[in-house]
PDB file of N, CA and C in Angstrom:
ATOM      1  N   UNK A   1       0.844  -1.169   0.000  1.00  0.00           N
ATOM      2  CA  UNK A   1       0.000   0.000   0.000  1.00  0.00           C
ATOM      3  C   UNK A   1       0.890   1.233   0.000  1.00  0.00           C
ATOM      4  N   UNK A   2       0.440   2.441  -0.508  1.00  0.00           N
ATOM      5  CA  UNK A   2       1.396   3.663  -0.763  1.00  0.00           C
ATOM      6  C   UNK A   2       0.152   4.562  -0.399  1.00  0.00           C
ATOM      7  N   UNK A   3       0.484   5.822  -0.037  1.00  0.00           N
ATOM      8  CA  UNK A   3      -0.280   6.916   0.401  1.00  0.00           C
ATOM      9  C   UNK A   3       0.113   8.327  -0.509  1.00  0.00           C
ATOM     10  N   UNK A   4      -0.859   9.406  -0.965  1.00  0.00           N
ATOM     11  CA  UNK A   4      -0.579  10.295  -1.787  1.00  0.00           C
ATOM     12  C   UNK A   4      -1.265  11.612  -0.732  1.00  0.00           C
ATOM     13  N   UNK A   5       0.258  12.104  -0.826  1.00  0.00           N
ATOM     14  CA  UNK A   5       0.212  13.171   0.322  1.00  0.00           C
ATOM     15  C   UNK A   5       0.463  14.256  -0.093  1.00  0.00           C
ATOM     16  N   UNK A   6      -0.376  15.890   0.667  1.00  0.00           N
ATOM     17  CA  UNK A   6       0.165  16.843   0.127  1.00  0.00           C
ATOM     18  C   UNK A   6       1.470  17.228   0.964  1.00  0.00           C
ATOM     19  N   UNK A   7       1.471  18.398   0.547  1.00  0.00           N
ATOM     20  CA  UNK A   7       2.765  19.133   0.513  1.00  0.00           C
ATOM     21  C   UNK A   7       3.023  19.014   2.786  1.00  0.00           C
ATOM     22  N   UNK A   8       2.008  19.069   3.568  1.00  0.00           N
ATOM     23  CA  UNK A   8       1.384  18.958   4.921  1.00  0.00           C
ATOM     24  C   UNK A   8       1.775  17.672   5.529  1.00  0.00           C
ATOM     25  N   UNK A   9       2.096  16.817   4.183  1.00  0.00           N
ATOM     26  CA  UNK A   9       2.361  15.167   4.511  1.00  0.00           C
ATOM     27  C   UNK A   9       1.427  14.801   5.324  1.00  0.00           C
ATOM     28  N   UNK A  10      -0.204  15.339   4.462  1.00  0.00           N
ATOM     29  CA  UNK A  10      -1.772  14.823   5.345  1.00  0.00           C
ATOM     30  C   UNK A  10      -1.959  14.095   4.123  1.00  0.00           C
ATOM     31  N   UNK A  11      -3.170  13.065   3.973  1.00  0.00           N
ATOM     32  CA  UNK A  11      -3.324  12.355   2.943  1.00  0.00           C
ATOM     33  C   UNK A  11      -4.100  13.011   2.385  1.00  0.00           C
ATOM     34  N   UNK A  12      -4.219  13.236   0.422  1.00  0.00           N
ATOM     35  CA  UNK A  12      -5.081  13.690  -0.296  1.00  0.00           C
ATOM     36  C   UNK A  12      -6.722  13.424  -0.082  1.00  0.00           C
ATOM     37  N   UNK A  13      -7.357  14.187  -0.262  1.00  0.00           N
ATOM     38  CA  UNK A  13      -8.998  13.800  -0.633  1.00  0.00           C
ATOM     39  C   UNK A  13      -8.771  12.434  -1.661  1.00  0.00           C
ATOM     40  N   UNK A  14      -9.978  11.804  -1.322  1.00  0.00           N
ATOM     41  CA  UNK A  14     -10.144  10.842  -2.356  1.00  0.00           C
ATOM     42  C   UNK A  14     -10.656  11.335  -3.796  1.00  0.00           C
ATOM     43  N   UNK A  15     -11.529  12.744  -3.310  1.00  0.00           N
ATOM     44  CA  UNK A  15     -11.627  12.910  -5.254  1.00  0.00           C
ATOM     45  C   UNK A  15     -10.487  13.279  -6.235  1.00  0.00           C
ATOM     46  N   UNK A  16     -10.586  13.469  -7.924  1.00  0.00           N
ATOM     47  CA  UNK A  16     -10.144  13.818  -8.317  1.00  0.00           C
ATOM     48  C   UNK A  16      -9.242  14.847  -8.312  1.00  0.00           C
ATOM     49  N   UNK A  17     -10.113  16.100  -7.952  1.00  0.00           N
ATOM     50  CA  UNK A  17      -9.625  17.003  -7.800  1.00  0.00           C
ATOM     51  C   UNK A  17      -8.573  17.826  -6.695  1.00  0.00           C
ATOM     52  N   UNK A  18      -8.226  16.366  -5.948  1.00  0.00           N
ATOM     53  CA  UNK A  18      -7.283  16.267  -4.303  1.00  0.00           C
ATOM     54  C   UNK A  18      -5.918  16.333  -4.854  1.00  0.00           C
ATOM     55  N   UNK A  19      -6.172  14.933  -6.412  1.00  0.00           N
ATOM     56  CA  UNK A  19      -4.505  14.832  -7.094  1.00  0.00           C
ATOM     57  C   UNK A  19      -3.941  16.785  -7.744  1.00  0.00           C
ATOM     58  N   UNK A  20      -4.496  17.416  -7.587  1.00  0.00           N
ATOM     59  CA  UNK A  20      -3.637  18.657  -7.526  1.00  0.00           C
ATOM     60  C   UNK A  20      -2.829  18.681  -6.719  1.00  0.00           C
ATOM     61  N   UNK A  21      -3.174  18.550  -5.502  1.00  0.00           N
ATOM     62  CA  UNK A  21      -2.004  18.734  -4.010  1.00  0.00           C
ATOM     63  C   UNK A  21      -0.808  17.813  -4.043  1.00  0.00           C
ATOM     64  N   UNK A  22      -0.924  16.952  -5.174  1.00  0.00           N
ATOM     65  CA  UNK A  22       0.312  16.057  -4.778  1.00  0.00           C
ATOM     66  C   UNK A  22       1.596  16.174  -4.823  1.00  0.00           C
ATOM     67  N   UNK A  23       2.058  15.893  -3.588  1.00  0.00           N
ATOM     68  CA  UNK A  23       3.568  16.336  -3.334  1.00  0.00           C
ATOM     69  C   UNK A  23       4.407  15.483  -2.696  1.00  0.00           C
ATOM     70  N   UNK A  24       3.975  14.132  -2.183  1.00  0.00           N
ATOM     71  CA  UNK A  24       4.376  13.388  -1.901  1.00  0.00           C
ATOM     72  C   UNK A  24       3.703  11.907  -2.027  1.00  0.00           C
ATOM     73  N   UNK A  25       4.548  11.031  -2.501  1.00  0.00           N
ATOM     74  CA  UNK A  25       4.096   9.064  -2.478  1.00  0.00           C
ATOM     75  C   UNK A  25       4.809   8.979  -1.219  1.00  0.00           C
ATOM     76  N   UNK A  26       3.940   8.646  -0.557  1.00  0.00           N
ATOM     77  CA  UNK A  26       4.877   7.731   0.468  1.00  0.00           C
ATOM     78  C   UNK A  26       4.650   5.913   0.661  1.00  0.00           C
ATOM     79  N   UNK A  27       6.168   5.620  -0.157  1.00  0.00           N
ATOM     80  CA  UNK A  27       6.151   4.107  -0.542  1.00  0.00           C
ATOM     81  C   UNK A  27       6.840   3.196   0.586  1.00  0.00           C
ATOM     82  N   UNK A  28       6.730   3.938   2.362  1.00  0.00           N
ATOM     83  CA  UNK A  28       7.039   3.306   2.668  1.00  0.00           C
ATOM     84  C   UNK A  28       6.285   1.543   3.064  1.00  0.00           C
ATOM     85  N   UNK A  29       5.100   1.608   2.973  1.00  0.00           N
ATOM     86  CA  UNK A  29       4.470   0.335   3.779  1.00  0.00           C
ATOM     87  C   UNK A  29       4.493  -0.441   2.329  1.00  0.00           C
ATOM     88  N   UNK A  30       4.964  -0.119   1.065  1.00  0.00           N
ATOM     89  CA  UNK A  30       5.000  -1.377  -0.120  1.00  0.00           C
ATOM     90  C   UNK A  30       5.491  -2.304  -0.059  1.00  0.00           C
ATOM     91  N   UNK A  31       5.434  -3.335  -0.357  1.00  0.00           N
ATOM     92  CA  UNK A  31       6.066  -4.818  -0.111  1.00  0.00           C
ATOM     93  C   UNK A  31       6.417  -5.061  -1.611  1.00  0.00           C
ATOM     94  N   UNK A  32       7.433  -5.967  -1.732  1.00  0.00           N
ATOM     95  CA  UNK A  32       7.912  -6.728  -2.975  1.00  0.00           C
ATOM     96  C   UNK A  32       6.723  -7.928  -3.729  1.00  0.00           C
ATOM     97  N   UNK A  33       6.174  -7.779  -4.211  1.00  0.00           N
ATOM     98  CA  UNK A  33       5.508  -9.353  -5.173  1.00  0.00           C
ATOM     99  C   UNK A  33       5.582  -9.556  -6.346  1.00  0.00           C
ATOM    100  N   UNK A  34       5.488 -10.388  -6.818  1.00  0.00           N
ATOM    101  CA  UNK A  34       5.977 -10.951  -7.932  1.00  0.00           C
ATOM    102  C   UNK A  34       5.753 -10.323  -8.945  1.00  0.00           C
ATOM    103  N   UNK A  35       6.638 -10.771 -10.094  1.00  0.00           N
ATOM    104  CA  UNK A  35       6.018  -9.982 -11.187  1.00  0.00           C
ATOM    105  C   UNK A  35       4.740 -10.702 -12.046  1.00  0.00           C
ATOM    106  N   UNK A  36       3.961 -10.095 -12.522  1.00  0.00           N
ATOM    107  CA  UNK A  36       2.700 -11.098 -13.241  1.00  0.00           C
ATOM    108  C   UNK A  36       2.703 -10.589 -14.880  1.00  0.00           C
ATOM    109  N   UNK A  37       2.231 -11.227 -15.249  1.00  0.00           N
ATOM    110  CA  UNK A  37       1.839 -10.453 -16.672  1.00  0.00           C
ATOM    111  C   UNK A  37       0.452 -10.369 -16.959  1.00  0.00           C
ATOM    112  N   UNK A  38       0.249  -9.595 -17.856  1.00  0.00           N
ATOM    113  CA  UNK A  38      -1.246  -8.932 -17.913  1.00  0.00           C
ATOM    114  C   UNK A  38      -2.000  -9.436 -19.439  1.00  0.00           C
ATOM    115  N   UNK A  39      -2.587  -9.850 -19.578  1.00  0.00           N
ATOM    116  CA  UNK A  39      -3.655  -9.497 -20.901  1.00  0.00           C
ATOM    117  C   UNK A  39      -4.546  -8.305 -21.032  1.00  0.00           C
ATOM    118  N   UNK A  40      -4.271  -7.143 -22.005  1.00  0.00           N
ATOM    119  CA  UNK A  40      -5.489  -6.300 -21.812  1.00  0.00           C
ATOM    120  C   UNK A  40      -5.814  -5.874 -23.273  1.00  0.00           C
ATOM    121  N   UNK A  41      -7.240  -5.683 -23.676  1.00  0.00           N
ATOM    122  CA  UNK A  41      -7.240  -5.155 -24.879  1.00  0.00           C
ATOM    123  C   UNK A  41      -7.561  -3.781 -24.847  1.00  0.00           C
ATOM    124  N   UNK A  42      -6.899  -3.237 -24.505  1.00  0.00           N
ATOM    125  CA  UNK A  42      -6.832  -1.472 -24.268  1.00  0.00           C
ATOM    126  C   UNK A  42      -5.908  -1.077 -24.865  1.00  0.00           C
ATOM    127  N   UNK A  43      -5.825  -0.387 -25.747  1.00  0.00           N
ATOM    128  CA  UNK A  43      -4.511   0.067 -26.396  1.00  0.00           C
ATOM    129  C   UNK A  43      -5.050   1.848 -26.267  1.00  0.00           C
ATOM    130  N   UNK A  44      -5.816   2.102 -25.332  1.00  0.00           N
ATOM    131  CA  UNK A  44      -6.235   4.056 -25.504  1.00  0.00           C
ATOM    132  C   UNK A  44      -4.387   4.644 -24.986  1.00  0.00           C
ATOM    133  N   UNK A  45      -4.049   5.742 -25.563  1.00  0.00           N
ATOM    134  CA  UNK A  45      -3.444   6.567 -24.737  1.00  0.00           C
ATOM    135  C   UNK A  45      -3.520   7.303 -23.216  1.00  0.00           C
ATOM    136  N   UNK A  46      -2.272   7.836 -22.764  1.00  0.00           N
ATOM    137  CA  UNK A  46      -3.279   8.401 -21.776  1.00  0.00           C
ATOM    138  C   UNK A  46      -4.071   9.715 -21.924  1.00  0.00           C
ATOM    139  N   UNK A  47      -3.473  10.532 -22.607  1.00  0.00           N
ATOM    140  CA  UNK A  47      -3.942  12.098 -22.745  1.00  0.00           C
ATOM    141  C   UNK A  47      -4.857  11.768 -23.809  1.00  0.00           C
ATOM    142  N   UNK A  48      -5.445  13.005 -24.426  1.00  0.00           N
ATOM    143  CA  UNK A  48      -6.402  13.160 -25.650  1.00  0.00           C
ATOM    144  C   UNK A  48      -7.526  12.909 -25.243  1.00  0.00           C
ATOM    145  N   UNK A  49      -7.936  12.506 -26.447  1.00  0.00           N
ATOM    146  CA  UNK A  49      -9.772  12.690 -26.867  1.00  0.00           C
ATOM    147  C   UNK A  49      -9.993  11.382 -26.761  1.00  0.00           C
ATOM    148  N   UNK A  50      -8.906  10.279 -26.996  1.00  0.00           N
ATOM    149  CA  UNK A  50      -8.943   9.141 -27.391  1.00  0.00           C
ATOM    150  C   UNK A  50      -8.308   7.953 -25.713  1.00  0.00           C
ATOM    151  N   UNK A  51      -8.116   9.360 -25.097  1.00  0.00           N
ATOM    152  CA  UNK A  51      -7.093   8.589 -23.556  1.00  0.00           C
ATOM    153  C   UNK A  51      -7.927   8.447 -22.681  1.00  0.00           C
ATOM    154  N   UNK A  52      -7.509   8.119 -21.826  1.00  0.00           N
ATOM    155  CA  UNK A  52      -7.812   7.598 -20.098  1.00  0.00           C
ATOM    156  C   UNK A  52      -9.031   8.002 -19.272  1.00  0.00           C
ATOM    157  N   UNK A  53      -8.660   9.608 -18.995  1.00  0.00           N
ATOM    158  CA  UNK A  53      -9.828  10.463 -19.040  1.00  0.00           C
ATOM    159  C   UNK A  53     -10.861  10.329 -19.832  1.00  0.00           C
ATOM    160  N   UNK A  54     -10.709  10.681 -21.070  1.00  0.00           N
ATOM    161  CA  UNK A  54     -12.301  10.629 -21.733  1.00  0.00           C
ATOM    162  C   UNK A  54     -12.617   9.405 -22.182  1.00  0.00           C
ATOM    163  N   UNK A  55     -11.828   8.607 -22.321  1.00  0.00           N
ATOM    164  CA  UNK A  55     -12.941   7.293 -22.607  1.00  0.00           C
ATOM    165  C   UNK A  55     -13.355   6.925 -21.176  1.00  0.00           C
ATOM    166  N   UNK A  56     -12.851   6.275 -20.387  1.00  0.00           N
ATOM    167  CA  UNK A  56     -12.399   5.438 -18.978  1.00  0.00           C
ATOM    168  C   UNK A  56     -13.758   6.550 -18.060  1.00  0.00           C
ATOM    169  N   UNK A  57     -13.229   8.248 -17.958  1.00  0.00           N
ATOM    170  CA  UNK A  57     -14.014   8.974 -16.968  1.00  0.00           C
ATOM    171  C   UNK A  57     -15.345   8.728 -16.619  1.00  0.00           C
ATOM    172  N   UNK A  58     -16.250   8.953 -17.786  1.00  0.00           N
ATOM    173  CA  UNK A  58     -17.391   8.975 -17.285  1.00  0.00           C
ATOM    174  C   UNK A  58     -17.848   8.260 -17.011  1.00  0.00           C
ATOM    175  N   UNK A  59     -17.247   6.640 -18.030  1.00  0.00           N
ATOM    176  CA  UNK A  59     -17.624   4.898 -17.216  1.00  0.00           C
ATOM    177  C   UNK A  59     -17.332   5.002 -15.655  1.00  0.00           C
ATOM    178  N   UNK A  60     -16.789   5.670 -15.011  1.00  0.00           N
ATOM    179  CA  UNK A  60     -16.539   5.402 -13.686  1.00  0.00           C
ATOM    180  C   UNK A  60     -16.785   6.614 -12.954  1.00  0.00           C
ATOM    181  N   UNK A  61     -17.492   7.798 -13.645  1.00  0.00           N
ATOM    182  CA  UNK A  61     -18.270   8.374 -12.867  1.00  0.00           C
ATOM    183  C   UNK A  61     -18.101   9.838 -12.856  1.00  0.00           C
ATOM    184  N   UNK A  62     -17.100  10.274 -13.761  1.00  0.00           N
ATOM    185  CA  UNK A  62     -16.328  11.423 -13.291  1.00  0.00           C
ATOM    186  C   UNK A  62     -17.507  12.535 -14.308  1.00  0.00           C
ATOM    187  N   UNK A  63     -17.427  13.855 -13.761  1.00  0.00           N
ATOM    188  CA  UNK A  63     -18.154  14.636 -14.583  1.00  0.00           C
ATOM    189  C   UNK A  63     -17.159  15.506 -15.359  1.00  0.00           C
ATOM    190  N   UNK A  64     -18.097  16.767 -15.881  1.00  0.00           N
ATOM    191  CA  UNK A  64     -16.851  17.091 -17.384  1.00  0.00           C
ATOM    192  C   UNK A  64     -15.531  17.862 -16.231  1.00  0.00           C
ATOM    193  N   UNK A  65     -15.953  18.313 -14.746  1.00  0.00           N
ATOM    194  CA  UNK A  65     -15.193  19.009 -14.334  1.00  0.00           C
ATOM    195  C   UNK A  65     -13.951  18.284 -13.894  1.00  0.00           C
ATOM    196  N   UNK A  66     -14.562  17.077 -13.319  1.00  0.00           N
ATOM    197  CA  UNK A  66     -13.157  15.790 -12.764  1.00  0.00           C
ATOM    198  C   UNK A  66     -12.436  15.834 -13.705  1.00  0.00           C
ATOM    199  N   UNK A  67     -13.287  15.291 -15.624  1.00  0.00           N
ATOM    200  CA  UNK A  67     -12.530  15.027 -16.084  1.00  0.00           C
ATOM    201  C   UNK A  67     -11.637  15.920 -16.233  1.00  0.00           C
ATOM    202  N   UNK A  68     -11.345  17.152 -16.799  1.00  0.00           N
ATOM    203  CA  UNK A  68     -10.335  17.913 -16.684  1.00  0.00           C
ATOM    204  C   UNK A  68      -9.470  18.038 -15.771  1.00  0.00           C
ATOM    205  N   UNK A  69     -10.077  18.125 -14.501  1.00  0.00           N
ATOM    206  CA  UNK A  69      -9.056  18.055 -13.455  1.00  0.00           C
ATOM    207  C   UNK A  69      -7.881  16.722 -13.903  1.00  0.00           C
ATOM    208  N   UNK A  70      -8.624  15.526 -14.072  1.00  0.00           N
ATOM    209  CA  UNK A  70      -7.865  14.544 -14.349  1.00  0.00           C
ATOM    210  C   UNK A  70      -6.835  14.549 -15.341  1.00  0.00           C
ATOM    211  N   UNK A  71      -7.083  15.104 -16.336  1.00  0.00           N
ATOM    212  CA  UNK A  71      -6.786  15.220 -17.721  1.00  0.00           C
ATOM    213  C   UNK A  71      -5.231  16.072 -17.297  1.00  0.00           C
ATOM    214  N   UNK A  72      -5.754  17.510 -16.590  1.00  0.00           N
ATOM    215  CA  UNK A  72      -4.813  18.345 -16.023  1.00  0.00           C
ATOM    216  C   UNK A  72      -3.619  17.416 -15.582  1.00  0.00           C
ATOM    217  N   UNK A  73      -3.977  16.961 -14.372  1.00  0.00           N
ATOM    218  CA  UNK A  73      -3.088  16.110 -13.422  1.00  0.00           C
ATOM    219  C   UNK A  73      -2.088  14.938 -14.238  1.00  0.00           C
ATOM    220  N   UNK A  74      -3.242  14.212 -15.213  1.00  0.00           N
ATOM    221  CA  UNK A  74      -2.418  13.322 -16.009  1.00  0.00           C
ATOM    222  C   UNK A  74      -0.813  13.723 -16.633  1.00  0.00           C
ATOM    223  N   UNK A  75      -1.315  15.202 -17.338  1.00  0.00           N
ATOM    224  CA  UNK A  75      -0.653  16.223 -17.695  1.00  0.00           C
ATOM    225  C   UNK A  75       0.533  16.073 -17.450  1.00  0.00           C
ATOM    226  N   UNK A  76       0.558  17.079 -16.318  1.00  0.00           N
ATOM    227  CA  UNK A  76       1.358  17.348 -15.507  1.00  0.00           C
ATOM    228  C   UNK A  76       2.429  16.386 -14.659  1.00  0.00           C
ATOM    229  N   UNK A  77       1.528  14.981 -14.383  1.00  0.00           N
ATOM    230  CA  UNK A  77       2.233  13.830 -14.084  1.00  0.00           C
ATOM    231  C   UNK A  77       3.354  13.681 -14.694  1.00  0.00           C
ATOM    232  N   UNK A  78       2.608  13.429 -15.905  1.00  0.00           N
ATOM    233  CA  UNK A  78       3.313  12.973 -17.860  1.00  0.00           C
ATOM    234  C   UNK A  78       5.017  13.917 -17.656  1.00  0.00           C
ATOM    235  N   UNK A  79       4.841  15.551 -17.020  1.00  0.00           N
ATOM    236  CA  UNK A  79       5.683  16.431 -17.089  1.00  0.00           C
ATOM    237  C   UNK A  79       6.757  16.091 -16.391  1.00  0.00           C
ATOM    238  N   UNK A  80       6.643  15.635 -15.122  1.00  0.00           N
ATOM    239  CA  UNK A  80       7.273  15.359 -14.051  1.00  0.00           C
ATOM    240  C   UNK A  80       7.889  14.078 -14.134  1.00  0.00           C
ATOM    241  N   UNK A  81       7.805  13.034 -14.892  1.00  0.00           N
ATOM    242  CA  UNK A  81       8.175  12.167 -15.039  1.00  0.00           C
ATOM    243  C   UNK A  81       8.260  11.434 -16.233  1.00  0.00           C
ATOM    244  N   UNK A  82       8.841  12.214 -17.057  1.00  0.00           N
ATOM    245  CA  UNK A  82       9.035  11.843 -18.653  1.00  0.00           C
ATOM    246  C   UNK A  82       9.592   9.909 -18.590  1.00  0.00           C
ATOM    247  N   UNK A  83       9.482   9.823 -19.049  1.00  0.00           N
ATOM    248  CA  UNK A  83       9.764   8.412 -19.572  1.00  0.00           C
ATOM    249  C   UNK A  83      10.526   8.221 -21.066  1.00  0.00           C
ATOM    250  N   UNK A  84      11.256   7.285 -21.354  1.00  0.00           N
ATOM    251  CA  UNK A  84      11.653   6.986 -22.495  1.00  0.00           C
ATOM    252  C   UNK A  84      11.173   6.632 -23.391  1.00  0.00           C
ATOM    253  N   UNK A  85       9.382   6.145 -22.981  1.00  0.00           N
ATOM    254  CA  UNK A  85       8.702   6.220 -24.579  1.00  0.00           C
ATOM    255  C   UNK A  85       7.561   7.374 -24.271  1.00  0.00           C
ATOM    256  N   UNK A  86       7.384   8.057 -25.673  1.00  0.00           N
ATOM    257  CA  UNK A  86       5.972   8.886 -25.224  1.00  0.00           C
ATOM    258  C   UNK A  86       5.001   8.740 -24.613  1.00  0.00           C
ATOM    259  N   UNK A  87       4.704   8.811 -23.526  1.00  0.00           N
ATOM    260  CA  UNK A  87       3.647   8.419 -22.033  1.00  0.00           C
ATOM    261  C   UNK A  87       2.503   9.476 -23.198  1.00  0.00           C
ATOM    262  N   UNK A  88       2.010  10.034 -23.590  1.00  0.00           N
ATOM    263  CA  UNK A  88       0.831  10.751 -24.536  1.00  0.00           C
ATOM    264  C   UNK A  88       0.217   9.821 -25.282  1.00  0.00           C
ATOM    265  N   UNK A  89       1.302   9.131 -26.213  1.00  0.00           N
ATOM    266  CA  UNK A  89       0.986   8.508 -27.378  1.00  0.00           C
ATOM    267  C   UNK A  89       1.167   7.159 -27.533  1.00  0.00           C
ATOM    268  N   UNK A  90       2.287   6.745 -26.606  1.00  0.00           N
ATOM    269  CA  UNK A  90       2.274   5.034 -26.540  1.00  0.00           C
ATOM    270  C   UNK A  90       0.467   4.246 -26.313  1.00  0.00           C
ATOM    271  N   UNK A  91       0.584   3.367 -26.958  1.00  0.00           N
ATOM    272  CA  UNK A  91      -1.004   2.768 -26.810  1.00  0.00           C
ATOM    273  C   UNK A  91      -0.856   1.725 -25.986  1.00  0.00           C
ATOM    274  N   UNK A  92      -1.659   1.750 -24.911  1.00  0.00           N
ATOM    275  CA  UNK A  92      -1.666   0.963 -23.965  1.00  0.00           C
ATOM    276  C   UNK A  92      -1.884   1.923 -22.663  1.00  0.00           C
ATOM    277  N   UNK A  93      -1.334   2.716 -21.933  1.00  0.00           N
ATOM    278  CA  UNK A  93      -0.863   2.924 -20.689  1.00  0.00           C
ATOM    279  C   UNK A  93      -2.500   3.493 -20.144  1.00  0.00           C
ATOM    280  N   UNK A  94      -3.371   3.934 -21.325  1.00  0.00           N
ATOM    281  CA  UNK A  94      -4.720   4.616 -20.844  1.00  0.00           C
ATOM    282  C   UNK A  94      -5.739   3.396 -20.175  1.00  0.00           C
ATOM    283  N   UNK A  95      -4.832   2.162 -19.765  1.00  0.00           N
ATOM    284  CA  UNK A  95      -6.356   1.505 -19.193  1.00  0.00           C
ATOM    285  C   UNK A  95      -6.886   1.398 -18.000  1.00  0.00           C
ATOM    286  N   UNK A  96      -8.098   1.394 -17.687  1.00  0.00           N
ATOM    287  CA  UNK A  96      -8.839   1.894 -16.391  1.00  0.00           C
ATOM    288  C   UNK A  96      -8.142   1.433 -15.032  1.00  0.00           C
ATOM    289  N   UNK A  97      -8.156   2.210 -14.330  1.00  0.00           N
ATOM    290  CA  UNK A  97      -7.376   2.139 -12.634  1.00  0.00           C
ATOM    291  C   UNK A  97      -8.263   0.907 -12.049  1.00  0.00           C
ATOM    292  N   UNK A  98      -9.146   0.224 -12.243  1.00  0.00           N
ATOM    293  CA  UNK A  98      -9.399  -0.518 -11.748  1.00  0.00           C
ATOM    294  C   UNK A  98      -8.736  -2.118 -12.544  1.00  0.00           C
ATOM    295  N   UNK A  99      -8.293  -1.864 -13.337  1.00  0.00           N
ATOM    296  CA  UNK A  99      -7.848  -3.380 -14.236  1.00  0.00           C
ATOM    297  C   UNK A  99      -6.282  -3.684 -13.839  1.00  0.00           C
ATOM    298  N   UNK A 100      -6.123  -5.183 -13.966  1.00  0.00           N
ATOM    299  CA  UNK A 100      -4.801  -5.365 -13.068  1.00  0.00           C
ATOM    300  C   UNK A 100      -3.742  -4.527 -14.035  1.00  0.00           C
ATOM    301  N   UNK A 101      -2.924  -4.236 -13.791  1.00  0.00           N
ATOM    302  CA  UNK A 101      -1.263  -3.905 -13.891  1.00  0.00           C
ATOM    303  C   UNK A 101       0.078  -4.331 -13.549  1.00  0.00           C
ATOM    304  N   UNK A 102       0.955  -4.374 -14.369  1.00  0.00           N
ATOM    305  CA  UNK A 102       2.206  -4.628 -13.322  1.00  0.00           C
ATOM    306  C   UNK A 102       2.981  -3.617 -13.722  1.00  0.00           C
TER     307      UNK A 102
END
C-alpha cells in the first residue's frame, strides 16, 4: 500500500480534484511481489480525446469538471516524469485504474 500526500504530509482527498495537491508518495508500507503479466485489450493513450480520461471517466463516474481536473493532473504527471517512450501517445498505458497492472 502507498499513500498520496500533500505538501502537509496529510493524505489527499479521495476525489479527483485532491490529485492537484500532490507532493508526496509515500512508498514506505510497499512490499515486494511478484512480477505477473497482464492481458489487456486497451490500447487508448493516456492524454487526448482518445485517452484515459475521456474514454475510462465517465464509465466510472467522473463529470466534465473531474474530467479535466484529471486530464490536467495526467498532464502534468506525464511532465514530471518523462519516460523513455511517449507516455501521450504510446497505446496501452490509458487503461482503467481498476484493471490489473504490473
Amino acid at each position: 500500500m502507498f499513500f498520496l500526500l500533500d505538501s502537509e504530509e496529510d493524505p489527499l482527498s479521495p476525489c479527483p480534484a485532491g490529485l492537484a495537491k500532490l507532493a508526496l508518495i509515500d512508498r514506505d508500507q510497499l512490499v515486494d511481489l511478484p512480477a505477473i503479466d497482464v492481458a489487456c485489450d486497451v490500447d487508448n493513450p493516456v492524454l487526448g480525446p482518445n485517452g484515459a480520461t475521456a474514454i475510462f471517466g465517465p464509465q466510472k463516474g467522473a463529470n466534465k469538471i473531474e474530467q479535466e481536473a484529471l486530464e490536467a493532473f495526467l498532464h502534468s504527471s506525464r511532465q514530471s516524469h518523462q519516460s523513455h517512450r511517449p507516455f501521450r501517445s504510446c497505446p496501452g498505458p490509458g487503461q482503467p485504474a481498476d484493471s490489473v497492472s504490473a
